[in-house]
Every structure is written in C-alpha cells, then in structure tokens.
N, C-alpha and C. Protein backbone atom coordinates (compact mmCIF):
# COMPACT_ATOMS: atom_id res chain seq x y z
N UNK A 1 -0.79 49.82 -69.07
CA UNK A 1 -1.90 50.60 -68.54
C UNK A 1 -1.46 52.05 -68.44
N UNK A 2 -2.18 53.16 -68.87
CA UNK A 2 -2.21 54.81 -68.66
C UNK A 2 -2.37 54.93 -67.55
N UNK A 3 -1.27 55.25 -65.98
CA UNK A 3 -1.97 55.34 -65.00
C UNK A 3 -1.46 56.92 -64.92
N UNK A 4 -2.42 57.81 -64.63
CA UNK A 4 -1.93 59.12 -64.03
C UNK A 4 -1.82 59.71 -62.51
N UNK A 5 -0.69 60.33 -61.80
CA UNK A 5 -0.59 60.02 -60.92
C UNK A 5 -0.69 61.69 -60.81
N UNK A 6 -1.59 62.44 -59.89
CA UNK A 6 -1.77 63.37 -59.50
C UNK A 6 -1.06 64.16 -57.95
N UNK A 7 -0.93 65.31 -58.50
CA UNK A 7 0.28 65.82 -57.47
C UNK A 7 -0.13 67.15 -57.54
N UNK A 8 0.34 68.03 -56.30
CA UNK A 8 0.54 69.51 -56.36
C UNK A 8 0.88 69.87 -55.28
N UNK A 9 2.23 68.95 -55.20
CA UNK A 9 3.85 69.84 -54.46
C UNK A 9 4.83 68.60 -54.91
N UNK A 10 6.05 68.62 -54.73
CA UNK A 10 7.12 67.75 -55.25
C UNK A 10 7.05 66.35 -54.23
N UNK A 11 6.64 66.60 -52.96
CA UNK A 11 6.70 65.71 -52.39
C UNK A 11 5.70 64.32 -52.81
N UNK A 12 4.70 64.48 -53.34
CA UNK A 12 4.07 63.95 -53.27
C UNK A 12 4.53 62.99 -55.09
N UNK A 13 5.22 63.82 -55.59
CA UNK A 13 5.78 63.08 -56.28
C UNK A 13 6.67 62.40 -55.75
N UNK A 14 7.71 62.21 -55.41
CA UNK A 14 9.11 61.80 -54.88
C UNK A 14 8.12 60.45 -54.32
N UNK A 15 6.64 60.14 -53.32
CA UNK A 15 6.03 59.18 -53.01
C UNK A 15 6.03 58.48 -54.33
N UNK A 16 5.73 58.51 -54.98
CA UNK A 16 5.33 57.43 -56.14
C UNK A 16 6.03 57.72 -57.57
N UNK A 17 7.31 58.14 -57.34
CA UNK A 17 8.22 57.87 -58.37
C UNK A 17 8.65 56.51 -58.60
N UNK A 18 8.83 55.78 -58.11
CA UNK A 18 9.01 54.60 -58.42
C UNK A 18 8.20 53.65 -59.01
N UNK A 19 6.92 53.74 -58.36
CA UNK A 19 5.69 53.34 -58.90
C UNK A 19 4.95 53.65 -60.47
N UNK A 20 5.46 55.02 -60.68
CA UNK A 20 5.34 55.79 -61.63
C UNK A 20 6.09 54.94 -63.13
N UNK A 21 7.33 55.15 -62.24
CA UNK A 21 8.22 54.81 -63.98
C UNK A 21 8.13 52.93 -64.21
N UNK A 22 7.66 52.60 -62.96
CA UNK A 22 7.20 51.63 -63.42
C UNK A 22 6.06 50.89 -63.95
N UNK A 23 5.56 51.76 -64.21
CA UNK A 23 4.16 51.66 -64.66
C UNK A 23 4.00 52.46 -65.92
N UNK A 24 5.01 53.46 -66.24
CA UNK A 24 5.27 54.46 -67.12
C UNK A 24 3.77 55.02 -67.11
N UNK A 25 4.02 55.75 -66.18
CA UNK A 25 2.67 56.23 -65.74
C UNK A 25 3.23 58.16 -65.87
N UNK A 26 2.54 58.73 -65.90
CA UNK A 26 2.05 60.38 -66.55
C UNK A 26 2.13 61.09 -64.98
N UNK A 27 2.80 62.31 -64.94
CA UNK A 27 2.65 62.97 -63.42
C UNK A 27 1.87 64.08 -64.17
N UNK A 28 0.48 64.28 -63.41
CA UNK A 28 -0.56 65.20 -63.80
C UNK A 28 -0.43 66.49 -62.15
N UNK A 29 0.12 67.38 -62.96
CA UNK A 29 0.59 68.33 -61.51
C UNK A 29 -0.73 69.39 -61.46
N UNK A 30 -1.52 69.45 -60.36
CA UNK A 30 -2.69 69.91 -60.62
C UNK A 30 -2.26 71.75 -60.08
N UNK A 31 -2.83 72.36 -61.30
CA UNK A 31 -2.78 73.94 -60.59
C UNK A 31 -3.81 74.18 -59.78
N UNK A 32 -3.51 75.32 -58.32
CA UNK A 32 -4.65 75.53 -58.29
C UNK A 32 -4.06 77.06 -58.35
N UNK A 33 -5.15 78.24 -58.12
CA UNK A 33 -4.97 79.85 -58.60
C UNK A 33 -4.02 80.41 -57.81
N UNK A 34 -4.20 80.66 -56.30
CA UNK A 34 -3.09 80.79 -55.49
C UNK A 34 -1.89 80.23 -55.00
N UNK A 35 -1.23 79.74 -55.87
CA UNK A 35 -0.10 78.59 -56.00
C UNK A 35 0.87 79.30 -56.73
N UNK A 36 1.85 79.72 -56.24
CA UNK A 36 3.16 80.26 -57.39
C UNK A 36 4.00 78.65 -57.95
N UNK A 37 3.21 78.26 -58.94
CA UNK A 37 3.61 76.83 -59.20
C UNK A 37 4.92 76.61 -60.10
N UNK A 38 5.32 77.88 -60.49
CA UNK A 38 6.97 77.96 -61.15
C UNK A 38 8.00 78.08 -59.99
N UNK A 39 7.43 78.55 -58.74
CA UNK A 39 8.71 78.22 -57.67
C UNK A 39 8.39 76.91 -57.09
N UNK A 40 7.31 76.08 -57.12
CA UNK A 40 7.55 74.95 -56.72
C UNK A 40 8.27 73.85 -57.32
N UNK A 41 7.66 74.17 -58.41
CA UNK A 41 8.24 73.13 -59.76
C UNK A 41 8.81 73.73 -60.51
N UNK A 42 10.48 73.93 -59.99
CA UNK A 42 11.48 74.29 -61.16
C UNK A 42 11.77 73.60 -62.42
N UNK A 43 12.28 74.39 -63.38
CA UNK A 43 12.73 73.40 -64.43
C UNK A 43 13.71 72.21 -64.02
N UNK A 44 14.84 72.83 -63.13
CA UNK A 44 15.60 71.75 -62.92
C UNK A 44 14.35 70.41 -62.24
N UNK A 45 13.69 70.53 -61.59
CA UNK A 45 13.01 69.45 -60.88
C UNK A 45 12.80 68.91 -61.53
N UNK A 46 11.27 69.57 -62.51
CA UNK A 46 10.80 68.77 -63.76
C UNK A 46 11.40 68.23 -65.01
N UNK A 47 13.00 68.71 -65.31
CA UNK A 47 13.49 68.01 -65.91
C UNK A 47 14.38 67.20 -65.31
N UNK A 48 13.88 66.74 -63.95
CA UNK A 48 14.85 65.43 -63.25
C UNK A 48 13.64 64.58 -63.45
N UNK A 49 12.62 64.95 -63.42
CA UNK A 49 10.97 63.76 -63.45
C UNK A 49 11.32 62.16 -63.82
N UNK A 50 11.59 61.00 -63.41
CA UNK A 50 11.52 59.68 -64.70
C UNK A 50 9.93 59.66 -65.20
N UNK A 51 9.23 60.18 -65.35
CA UNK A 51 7.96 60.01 -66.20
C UNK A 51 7.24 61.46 -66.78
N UNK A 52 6.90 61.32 -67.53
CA UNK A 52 6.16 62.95 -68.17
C UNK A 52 5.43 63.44 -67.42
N UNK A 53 4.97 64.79 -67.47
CA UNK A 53 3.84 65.40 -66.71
C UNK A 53 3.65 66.65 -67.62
N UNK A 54 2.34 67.22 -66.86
CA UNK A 54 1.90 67.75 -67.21
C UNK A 54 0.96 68.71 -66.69
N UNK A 55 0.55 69.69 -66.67
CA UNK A 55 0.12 70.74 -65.60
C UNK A 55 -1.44 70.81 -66.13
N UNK A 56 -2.46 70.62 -65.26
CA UNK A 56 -3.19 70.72 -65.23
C UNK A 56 -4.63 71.62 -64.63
N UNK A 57 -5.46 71.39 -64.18
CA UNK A 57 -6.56 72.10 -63.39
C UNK A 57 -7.54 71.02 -63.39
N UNK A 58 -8.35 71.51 -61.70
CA UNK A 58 -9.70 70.72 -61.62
C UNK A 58 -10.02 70.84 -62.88
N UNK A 59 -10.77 71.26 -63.77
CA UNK A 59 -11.77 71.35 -64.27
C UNK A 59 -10.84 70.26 -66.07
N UNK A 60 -9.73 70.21 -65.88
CA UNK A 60 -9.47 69.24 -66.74
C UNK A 60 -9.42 67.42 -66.45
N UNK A 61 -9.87 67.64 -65.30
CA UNK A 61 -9.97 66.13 -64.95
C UNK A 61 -10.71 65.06 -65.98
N UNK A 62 -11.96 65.82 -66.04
CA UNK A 62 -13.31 65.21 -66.73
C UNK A 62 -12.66 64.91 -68.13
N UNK A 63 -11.97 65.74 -68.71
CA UNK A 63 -11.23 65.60 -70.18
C UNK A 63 -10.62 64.20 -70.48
N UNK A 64 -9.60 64.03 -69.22
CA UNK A 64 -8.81 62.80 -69.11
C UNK A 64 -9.44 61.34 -68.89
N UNK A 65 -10.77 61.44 -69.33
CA UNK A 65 -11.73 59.91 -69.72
C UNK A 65 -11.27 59.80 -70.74
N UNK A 66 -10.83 58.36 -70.92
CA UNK A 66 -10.23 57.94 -71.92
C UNK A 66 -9.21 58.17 -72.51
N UNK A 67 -8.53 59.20 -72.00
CA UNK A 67 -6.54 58.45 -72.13
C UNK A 67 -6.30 58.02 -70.80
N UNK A 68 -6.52 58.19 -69.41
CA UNK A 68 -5.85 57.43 -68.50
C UNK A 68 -6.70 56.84 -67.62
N UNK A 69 -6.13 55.53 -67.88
CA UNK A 69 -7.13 54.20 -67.29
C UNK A 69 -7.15 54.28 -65.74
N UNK A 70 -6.69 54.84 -65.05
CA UNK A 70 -6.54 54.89 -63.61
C UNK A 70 -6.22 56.01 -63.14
N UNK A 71 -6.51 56.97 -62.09
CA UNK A 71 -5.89 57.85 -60.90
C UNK A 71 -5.52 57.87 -60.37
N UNK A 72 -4.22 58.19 -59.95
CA UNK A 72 -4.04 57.67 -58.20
C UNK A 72 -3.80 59.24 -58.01
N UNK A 73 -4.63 59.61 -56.38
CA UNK A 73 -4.41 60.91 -56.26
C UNK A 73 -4.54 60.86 -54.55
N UNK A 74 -3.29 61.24 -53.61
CA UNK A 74 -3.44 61.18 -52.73
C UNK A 74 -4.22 62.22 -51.98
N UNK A 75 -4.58 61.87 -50.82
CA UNK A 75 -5.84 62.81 -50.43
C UNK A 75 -5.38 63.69 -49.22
C-alpha cells in the first residue's frame, strides 16, 4: 500500500518512523510560506529519513489522488 505520511516539523516525523518504513510509506513534508523549512529540515536530517519524502504544499494535496492510497496526517 502507498501510504503518505504528512509532516511539517521533524518531530512529527520521528512519531511514525517506524510505521513509515514499515509500510514503506513516503514522508510528504508540507511547506507552509512563513516557515524557514531549510533550517528545520537539514540535509543531514533528511538524509538520515528510512523512507523518501518530499516537500510539498496545501494546494498539492488534491494532485496526490491516485499515487497514495492513504494519509496519515496528524492534527
């Protein structure tokens, strides 16, 4: 299953890393405008990730019908 697991700070990854690579599930890191999102998410971080990601925006959500079968996005 494609599950994508939505985030925008590290912590909220570090919650469902485990869940993630076991599911080989996608970390979808959501931008928002006032966010300096290169000091949150260093390279070193994102290249410690066990699953891919990928930086996103609201407005790309709607896109992601039909490659990922599920969301999980904490609230």
């Amino acid at each position: 299953m494609n599950v994508g697991f939505v985030a925008w700070n590290p912590f909220q990854i570090f919650h469902v890393e485990s869940i993630a690579a076991h599911l080989k599930g996608i970390y979808l890191i959501l931008r928002h405008q006032d966010v300096d999102y290169d000091a949150i998410f260093r390279p070193d971080f994102l290249a410690s990730l066990n699953a891919p990601y990928e930086f996103i925006t609201p407005k790309d959500i709607v896109s992601l019908d039909g490659q990922i079968k599920a969301l999980v996005c904490e609230n």
